[in-house]
Protein backbone atom coordinates (compact mmCIF):
# COMPACT_ATOMS: atom_id res chain seq x y z
CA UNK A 1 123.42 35.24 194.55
CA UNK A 2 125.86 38.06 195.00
CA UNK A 3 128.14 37.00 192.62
CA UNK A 4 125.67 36.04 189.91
CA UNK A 5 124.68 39.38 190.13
CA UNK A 6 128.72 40.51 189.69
CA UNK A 7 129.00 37.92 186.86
CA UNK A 8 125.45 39.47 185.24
CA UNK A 9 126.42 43.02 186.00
CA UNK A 10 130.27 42.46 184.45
CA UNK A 11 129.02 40.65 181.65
CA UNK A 12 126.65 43.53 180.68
CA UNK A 13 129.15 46.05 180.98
CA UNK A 14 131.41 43.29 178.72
CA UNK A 15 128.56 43.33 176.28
CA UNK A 16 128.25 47.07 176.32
CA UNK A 17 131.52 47.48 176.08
CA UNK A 18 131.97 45.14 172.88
CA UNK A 19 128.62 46.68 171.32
CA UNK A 20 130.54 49.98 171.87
CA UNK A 21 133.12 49.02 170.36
CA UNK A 22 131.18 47.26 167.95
CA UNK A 23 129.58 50.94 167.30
CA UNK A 24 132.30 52.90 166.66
CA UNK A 25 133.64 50.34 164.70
CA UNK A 26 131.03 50.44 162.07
CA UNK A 27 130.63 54.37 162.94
CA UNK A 28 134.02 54.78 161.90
CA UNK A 29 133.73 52.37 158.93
CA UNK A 30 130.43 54.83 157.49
CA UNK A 31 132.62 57.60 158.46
CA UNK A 32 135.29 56.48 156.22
CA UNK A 33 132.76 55.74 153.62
CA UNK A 34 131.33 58.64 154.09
CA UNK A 35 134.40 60.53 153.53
CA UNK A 36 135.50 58.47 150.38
CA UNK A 37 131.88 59.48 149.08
CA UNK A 38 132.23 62.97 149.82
CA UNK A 39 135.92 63.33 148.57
CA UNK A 40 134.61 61.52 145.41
CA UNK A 41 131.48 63.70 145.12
CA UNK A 42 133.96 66.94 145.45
CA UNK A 43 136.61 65.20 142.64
CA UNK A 44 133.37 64.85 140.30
CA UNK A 45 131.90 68.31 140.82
CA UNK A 46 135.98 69.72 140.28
CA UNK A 47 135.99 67.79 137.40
CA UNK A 48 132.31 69.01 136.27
CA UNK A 49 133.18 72.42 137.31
CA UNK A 50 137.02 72.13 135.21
CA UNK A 51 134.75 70.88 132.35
CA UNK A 52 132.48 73.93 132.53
CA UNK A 53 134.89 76.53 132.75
CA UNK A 54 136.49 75.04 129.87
CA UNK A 55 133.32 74.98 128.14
CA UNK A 56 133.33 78.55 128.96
CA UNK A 57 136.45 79.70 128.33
CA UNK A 58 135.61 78.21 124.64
CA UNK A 59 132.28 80.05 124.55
CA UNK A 60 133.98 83.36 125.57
CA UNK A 61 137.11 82.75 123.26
CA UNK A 62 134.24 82.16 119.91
CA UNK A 63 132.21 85.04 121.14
CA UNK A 64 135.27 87.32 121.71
CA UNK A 65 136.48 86.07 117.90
CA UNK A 66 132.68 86.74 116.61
CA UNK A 67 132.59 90.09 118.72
CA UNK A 68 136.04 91.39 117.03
CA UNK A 69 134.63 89.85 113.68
CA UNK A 70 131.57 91.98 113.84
CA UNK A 71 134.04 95.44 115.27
CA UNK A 72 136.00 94.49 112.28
CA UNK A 73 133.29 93.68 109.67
CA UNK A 74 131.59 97.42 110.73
CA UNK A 75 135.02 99.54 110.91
CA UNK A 76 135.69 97.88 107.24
CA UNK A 77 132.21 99.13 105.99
CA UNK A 78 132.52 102.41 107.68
CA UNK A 79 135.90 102.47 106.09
CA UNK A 80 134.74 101.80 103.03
CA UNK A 81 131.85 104.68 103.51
CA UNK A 82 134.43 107.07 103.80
CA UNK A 83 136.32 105.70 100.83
CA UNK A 84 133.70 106.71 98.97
CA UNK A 85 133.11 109.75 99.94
CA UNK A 86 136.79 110.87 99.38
CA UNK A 87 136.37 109.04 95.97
CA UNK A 88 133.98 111.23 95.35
CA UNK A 89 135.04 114.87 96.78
CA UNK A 90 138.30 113.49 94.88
CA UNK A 91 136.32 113.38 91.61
CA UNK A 92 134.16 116.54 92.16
CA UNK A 93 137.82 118.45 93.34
CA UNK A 94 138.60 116.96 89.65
CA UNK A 95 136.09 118.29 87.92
CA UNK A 96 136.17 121.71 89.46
CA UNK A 97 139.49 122.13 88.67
CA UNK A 98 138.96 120.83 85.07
CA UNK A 99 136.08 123.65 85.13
CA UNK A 100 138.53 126.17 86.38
CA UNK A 101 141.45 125.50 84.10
CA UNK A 102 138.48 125.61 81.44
CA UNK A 103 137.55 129.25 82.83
CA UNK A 104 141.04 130.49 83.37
CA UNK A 105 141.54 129.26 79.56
CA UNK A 106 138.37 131.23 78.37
CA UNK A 107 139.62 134.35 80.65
CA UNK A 108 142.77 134.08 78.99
CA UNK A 109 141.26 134.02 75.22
CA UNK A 110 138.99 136.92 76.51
CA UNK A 111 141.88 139.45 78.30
CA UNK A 112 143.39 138.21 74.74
CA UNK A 113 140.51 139.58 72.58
CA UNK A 114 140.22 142.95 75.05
CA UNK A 115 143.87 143.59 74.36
CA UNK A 116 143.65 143.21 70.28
CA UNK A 117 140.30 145.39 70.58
CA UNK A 118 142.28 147.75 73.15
CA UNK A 119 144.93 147.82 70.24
CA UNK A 120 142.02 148.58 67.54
CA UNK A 121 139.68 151.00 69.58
CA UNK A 122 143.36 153.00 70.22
CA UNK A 123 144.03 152.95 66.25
CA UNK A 124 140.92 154.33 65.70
CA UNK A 125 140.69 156.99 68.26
CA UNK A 126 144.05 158.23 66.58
CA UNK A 127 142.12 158.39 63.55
CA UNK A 128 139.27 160.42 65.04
CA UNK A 129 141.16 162.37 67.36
CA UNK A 130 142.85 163.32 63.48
CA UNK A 131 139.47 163.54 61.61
CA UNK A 132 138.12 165.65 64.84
CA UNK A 133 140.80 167.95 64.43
CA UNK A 134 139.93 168.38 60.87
CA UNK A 135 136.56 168.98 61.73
CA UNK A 136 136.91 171.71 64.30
CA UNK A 137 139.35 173.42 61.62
CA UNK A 138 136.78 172.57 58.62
CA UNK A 139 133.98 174.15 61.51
CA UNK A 140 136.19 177.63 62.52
CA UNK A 141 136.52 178.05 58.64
CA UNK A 142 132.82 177.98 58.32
CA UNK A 143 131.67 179.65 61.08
CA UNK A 144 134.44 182.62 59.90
CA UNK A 145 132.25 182.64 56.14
CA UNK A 146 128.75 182.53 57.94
CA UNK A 147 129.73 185.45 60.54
CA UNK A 148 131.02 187.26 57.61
CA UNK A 149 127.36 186.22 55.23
CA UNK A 150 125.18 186.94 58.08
CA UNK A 151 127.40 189.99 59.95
CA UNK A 152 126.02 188.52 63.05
CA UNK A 153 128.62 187.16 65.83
CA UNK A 154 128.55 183.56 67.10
CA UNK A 155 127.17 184.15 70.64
CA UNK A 156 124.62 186.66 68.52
CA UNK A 157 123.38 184.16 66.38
CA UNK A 158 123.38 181.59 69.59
CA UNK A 159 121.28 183.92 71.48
CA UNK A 160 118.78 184.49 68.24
CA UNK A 161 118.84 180.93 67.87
CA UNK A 162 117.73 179.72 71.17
CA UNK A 163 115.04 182.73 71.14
CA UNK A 164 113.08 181.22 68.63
CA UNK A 165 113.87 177.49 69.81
CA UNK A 166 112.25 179.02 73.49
CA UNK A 167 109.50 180.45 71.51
CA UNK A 168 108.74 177.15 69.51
CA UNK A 169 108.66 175.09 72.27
CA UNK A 170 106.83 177.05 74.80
CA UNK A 171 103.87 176.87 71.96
CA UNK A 172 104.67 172.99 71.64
CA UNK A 173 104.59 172.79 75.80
CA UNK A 174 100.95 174.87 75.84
CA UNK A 175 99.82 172.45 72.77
CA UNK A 176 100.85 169.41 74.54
CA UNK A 177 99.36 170.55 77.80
CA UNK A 178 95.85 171.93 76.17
CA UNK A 179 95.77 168.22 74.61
CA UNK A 180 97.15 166.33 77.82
CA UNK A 181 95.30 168.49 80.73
CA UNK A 182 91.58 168.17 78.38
CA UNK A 183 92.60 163.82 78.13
CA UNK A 184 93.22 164.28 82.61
CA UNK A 185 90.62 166.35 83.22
CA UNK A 186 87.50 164.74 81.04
CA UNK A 187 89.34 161.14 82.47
CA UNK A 188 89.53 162.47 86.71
CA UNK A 189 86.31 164.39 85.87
CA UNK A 190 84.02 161.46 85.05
CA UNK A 191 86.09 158.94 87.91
CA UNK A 192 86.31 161.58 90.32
CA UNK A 193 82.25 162.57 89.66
CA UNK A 194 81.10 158.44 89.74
CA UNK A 195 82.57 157.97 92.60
CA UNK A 196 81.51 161.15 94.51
CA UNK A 197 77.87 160.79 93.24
CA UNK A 198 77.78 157.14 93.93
CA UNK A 199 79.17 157.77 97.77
CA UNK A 200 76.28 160.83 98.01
CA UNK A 201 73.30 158.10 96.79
CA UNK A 202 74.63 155.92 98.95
CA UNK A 203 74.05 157.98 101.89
CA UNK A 204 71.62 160.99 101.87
CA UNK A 205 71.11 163.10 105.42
CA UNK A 206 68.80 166.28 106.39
CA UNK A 207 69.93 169.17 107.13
CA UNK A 208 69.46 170.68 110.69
CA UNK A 209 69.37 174.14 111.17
CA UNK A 210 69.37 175.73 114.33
CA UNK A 211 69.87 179.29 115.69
CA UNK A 212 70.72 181.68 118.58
CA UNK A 213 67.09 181.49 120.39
CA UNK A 214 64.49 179.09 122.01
CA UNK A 215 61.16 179.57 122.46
CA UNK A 216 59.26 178.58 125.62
CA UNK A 217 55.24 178.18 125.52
CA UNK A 218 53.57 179.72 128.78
CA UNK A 219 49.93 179.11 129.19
CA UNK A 220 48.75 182.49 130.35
CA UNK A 221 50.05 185.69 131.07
CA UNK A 222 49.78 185.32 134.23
CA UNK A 223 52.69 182.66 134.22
CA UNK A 224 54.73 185.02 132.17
CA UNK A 225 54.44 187.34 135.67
CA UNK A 226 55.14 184.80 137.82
CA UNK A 227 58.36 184.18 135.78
CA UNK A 228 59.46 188.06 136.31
CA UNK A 229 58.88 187.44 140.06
CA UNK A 230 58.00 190.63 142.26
CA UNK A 231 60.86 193.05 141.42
CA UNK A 232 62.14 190.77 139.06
CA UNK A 233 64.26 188.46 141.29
CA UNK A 234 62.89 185.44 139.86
CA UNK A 235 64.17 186.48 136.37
CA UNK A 236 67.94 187.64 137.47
CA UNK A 237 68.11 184.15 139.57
CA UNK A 238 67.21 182.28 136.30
CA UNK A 239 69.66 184.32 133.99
CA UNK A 240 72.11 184.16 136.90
CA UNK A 241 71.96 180.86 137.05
CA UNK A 242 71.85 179.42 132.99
CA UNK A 243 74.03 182.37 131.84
CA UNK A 244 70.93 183.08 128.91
CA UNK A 245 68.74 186.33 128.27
CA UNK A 246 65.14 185.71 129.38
CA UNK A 247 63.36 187.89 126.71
CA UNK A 248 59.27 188.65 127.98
CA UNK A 249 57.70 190.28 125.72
CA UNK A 250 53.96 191.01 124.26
CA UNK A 251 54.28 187.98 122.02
CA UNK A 252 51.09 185.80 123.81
CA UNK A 253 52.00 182.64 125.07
CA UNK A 254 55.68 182.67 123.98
CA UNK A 255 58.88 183.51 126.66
CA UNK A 256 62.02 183.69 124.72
CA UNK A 257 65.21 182.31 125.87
CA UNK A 258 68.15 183.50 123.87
CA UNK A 259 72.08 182.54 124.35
CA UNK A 260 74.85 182.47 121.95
CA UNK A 261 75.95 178.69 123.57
CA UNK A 262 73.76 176.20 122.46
CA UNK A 263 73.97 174.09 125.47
CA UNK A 264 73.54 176.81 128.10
CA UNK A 265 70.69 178.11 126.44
CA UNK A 266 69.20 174.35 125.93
CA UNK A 267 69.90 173.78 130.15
CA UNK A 268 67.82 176.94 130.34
CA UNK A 269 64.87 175.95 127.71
CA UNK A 270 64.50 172.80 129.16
CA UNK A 271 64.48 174.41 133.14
CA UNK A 272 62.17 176.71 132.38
CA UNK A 273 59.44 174.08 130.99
CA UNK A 274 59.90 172.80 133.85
CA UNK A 275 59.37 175.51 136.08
CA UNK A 276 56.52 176.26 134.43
CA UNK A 277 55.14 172.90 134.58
CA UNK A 278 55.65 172.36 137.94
CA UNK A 279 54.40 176.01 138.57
CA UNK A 280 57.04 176.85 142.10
CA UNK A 281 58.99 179.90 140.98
CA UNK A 282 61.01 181.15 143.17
CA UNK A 283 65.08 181.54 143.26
CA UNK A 284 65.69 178.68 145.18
CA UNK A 285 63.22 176.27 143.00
CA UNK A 286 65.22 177.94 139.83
CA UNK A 287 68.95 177.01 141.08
CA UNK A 288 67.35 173.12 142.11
CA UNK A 289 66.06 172.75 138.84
CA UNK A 290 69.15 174.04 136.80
CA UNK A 291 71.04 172.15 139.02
CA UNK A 292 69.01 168.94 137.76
CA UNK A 293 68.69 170.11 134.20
CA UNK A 294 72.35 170.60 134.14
CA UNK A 295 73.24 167.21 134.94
CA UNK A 296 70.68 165.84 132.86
CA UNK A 297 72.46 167.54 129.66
CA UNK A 298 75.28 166.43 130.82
CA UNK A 299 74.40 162.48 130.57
CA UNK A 300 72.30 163.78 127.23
CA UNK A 301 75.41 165.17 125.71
CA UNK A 302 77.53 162.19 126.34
CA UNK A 303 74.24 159.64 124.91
CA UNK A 304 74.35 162.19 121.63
CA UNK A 305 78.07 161.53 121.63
CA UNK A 306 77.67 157.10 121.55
CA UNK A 307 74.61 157.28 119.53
CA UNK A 308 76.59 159.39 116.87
CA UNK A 309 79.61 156.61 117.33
CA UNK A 310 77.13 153.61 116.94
CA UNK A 311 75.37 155.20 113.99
CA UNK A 312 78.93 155.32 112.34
CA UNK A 313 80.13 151.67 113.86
CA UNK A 314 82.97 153.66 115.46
CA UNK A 315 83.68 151.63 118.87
CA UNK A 316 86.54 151.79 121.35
CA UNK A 317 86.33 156.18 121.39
CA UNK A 318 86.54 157.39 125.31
CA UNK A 319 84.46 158.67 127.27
CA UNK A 320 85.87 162.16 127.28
CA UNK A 321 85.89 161.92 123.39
CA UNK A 322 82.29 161.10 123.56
CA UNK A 323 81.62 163.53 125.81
CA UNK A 324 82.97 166.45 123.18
CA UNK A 325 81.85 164.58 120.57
CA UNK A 326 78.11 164.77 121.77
CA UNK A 327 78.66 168.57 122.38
CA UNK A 328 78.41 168.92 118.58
CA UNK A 329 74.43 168.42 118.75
CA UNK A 330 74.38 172.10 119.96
CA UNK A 331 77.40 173.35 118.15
CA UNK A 332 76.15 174.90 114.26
CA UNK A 333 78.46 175.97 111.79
CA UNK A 334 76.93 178.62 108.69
CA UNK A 335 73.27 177.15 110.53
CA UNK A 336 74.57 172.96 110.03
CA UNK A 337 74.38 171.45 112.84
CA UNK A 338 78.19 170.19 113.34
CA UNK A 339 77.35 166.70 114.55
CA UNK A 340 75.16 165.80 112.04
CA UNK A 341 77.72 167.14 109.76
CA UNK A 342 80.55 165.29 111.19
CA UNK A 343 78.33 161.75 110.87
CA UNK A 344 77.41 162.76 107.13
CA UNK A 345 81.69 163.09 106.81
CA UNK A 346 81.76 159.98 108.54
CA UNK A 347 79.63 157.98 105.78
CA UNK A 348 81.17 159.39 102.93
CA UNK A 349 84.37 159.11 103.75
CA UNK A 350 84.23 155.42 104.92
CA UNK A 351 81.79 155.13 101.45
CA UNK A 352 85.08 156.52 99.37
CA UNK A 353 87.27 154.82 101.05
CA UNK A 354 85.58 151.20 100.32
CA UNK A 355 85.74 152.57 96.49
CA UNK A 356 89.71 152.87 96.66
CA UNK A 357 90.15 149.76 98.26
CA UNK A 358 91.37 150.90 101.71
CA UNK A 359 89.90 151.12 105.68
CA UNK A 360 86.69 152.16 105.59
CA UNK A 361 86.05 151.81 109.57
CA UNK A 362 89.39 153.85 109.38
CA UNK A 363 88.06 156.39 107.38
CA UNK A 364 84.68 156.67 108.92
CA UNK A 365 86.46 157.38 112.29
CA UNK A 366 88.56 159.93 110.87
CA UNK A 367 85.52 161.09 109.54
CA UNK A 368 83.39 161.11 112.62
CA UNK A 369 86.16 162.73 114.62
CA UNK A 370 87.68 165.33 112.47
CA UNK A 371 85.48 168.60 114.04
CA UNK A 372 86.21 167.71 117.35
CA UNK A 373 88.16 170.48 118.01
CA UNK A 374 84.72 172.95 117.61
CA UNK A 375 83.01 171.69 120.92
CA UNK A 376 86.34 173.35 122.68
CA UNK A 377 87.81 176.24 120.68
CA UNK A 378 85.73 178.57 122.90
CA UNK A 379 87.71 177.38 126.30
CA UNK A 380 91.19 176.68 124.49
CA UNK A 381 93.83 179.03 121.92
CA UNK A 382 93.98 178.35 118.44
CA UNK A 383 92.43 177.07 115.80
CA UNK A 384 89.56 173.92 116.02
CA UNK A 385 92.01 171.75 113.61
CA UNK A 386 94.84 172.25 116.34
CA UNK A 387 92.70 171.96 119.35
CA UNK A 388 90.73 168.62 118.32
CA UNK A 389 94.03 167.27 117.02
CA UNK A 390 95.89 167.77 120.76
CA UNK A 391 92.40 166.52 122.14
CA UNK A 392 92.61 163.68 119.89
CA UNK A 393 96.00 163.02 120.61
CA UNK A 394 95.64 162.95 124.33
CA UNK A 395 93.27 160.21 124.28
CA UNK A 396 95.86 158.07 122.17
CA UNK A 397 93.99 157.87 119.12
CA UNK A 398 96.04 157.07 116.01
CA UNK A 399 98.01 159.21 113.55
CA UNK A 400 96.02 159.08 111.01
CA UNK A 401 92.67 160.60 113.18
CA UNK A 402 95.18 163.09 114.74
CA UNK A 403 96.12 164.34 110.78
CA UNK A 404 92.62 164.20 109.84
CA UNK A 405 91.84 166.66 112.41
CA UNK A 406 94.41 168.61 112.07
CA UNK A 407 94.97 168.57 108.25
CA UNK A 408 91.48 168.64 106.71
CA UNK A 409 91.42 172.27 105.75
CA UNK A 410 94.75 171.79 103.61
CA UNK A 411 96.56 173.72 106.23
CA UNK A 412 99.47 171.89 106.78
CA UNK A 413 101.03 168.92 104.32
CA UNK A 414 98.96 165.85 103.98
CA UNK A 415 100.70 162.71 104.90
CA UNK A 416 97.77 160.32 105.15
CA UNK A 417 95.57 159.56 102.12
CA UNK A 418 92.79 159.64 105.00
CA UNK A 419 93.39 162.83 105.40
CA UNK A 420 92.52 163.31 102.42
CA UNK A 421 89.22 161.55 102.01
CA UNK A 422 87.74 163.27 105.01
CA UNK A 423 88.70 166.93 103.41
CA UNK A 424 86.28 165.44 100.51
CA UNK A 425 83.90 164.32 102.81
CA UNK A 426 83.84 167.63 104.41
CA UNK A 427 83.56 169.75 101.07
CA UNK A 428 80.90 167.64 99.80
CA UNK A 429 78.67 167.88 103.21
CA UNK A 430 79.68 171.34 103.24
CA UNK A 431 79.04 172.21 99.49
CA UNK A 432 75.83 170.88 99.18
CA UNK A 433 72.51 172.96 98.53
CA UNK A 434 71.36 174.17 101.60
CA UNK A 435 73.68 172.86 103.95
CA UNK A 436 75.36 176.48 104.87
CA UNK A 437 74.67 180.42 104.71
CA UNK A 438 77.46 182.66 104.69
CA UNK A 439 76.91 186.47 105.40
CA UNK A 440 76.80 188.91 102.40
CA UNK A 441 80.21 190.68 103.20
CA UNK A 442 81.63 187.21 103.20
CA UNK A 443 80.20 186.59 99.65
CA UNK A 444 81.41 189.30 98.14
CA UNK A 445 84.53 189.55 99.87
CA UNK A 446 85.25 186.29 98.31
CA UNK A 447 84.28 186.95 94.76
CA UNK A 448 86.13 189.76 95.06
CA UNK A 449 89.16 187.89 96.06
CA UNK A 450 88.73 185.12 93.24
CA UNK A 451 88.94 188.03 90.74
CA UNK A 452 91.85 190.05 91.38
CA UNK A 453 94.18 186.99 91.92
CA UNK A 454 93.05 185.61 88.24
CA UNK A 455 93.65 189.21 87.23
CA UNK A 456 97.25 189.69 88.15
CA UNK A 457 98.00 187.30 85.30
CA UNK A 458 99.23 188.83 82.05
CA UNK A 459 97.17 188.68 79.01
CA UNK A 460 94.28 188.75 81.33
CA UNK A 461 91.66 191.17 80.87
CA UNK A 462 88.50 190.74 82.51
CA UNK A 463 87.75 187.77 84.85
CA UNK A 464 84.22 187.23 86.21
CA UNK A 465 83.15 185.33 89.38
CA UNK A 466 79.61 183.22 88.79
CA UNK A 467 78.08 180.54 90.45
CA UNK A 468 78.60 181.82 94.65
CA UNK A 469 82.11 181.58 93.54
CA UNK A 470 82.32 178.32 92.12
CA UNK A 471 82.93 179.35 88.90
CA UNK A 472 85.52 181.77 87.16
CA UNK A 473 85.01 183.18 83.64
CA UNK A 474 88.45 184.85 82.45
CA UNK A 475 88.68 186.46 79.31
CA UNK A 476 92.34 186.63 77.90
CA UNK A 477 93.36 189.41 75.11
CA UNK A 478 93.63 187.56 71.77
CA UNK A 479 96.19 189.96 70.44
CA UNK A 480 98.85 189.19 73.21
CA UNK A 481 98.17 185.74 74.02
CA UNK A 482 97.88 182.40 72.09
CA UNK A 483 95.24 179.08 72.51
CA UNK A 484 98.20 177.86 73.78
CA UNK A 485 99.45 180.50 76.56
CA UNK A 486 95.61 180.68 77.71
CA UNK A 487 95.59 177.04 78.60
CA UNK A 488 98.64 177.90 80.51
CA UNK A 489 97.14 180.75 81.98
CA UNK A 490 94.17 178.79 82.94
CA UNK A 491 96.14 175.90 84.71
CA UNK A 492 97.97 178.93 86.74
CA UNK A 493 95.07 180.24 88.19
CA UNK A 494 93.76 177.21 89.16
CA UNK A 495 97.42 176.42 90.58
CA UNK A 496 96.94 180.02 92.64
CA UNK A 497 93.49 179.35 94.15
CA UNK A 498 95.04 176.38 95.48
CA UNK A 499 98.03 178.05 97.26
CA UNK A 500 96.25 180.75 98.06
CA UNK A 501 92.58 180.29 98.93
CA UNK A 502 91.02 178.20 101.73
CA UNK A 503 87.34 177.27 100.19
CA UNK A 504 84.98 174.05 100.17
CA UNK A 505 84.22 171.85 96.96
CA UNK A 506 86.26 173.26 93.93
CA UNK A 507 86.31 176.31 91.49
CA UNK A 508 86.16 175.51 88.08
CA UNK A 509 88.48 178.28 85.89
CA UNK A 510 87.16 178.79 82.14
CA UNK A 511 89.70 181.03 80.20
CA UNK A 512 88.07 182.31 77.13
CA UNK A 513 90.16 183.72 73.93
CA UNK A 514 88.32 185.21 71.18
CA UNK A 515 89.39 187.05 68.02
CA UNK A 516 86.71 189.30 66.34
CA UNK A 517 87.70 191.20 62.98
CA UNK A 518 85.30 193.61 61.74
CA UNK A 519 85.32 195.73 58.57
CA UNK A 520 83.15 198.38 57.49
CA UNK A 521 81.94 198.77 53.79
CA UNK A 522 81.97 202.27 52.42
């Protein structure tokens, strides 16, 4: 039993044993295989791979040829470009320098030509240097026989000569200028009167006069008492206070407040209506409501001032400006009320300025602005053009506002044609009926003044000032002076009021020559 057991156990390791073997056998048979396939696979994928690169190397050796093909095809065309473009800076090079041979031939004919007329314009200056010669010699001999016909020297005759030429043509000068100054003055008259007229239609203001007193209304006597105050302490408070005279009269029912500035004496009107009203007078009350009244004026002023600018669509003006500006309501110049008068130069100078083609909002600001200088010349030195000028100036207004204010009177040289617009626009607004009143010394100071310059003038013998000095009537002596010289004489007066004579509107000059010849029958 044992050894069956041996005999089973050592034939199942025999059996194991030769399966082993058996195992490893065939193991190492696949193994082989396996390593024939895989050595196979590897020579077919070389070879696929060899066949691909080589496929490859032919792809990149046709696109390398069709690459340098292409580099070659573009560089020949670029070539080519250029070519032509040499070809043809080649043939324009040619046909410049045909064109310049072609010039330097036609120079060459031309310095050719100069040189035979050189040679000709020579031959004949020979001849008239010759034939001058002659001449002068011919002249000497002649002016020897006329000395000798006339026994008058050369520079004697000369002198006599250009005597009477002076004389001719100072009476062909005066003709031409009688004929050429009546042509410019009928032609200026009629433009310059259209368009003046036409700007005064346009725009037609009232005139405001104003003076140096107020009147107050009281209701009683009674009030005009309480006004005095006991010992008249009420009165010196309120005259203390506005800087006016209180004037209390017999006059029933009227208190007169009189000042020589317009706004004082307005603060003082307007607190003592209130006093009154309110019916507490006493010092303290007084200085309160001057106090109030003051200020009030103060914002009234500066309203006058921007209703004034609105009225003339003048914006962007400061305050300040304003603020002088609206002073003007109580300012008067010859009884016009300077405001209204600077709003009236305002319109017509923006009107004439739409009529010549140029700024009217310009104009009408130049207009507007150009008295400024009056609502300060009382607290500054000088003159108002100077003083509204630096005012204007100050407030960086432009040049030509600052020369309108300072040039409007002619006083200095006008270097803005708005200058000159607004010294229209003041002479009409000024000019007109009724606008001003000058005192009588002034009048005939004046017409005294337009007479004696036109009589410094000679030939003149009476001259005659008519009109409120608008007008001048000159009468000439006919013996000593021509129709000619009096049209001269007449344009030099005119030229002398002008230089000499600061004056609104214009003076018209009428030069009369007359010849009488009377005979008596015996």
């Amino acid at each position: 039993m044992i050894a069956t057991t041996e005999t089973t156990i050592l034939y199942c390791a025999f059996s194991f044993l030769v399966g082993a073997g058996i195992v490893l056998g065939i193991a190492q048979r696949l193994q082989v295989n396996r390593r024939k396939q895989l050595q196979q696979e590897a020579d077919r994928l070389l070879e696929a791979a060899k066949v691909q690169a080589e496929t490859l190397r032919q792809k990149a050796i046709v696109d390398g040829k069709e690459s340098v093909l292409a580099i070659k095809s573009e560089a020949e065309k670029e070539i080519a470009a250029e070519r032509k473009v040499l070809l043809q800076r080649d043939g324009k090079l040619d046909r410049r320098e045909e064109s310049l041979s072609q010039q330097e031939e036609g120079l060459r004919k031309q310095q050719r030509g100069l040189e035979n007329a050189q040679t000709r314009l020579d031959t004949q200056l020979r001849a008239l240097t010759g034939q001058r010669a002659e001449l002068e010699q011919t002249i000497k001999q002649q002016q020897v026989v006329l000395e000798k016909a006339s026994g008058m020297t050369r520079e004697e005759a000369s002198e006599k000569l250009l005597s009477s030429l002076q004389q001719d043509l100072q009476q062909e000068i005066g003709s031409v200028l009688l004929k050429h100054q009546k042509h410019l003055g009928e032609t200026v008259k009629a433009q310059g009167r259209e368009m003046l007229l036409t700007a005064i239609q346009r725009y037609a203001s009232a005139h405001t006069a104003e003076s140096t007193t107020s009147t107050v209304d009281v209701p009683s006597d009674d009030m005009k008492g309480r006004i005095i105050g006991r010992e008249g302490r009420n009165i010196r408070a309120f005259e203390k206070a506005t800087g006016v005279d209180v004037i209390i009269d017999d006059t029933p029912g009227v208190v007169i407040v009189s000042g020589f500035d317009p706004v004082r004496r307005e603060i003082a009107r307007q607190s003592l209506q209130r006093l009154i009203s309110d019916g507490r007078i006493h010092p303290s009350r007084i200085e309160e409501v001057v106090k109030e009244a003051t200020a009030e004026m103060d914002d009234l002023i500066l309203q006058k001032g921007r209703e004034a600018a609105d009225e003339v669509n003048v914006n962007g003006v400061h305050e300040r400006v304003l603020q002088m500006l609206g002073r003007l309501h109580f300012r008067t110049s010859y009884s016009q009320n300077v405001l209204r008068h600077s709003v009236e130069v305002a319109f017509l100078s923006g009107l004439l300025a739409e009529m010549l083609g140029m700024d009217a909002d310009l104009a009408r600001r130049c207009g507007l602005l150009h008295d400024i200088g009056k609502a300060a010349d009382h607290e500054l030195e000088g003159g108002h053009p100077k003083i509204g000028a630096d005012l204007l100036r100050r407030h960086h207004e432009g040049p030509e506002v600052v020369h309108a204010a300072l040039g409007h009177h002619d006083e200095i040289v006008t270097e803005h044609p708005y200058t000159m617009l607004v010294a229209t626009g003041d002479a009409c607004s000024a000019s007109r009926p009724g606008a001003r009143r000058e005192s009588l010394e002034r009048y005939i100071k004046r017409m005294e003044e337009l007479e004696s310059i036109a009589e410094r003038f000679s030939g003149v013998r009476q001259a005659y000032a008519i009109s409120a000095g608008r007008e001048l009537r000159v009468i000439v002596n006919s013996d000593k002076t021509t129709d000619e010289q009096a049209a001269t004489i007449c344009r030099n007066i005119a030229k002398a009021f002008e230089q000499e004579l600061t004056y609104p509107g214009e003076i018209k000059v009428t030069v009369l020559r007359e010849s009488r010849f009377i005979e008596t029958a015996k």
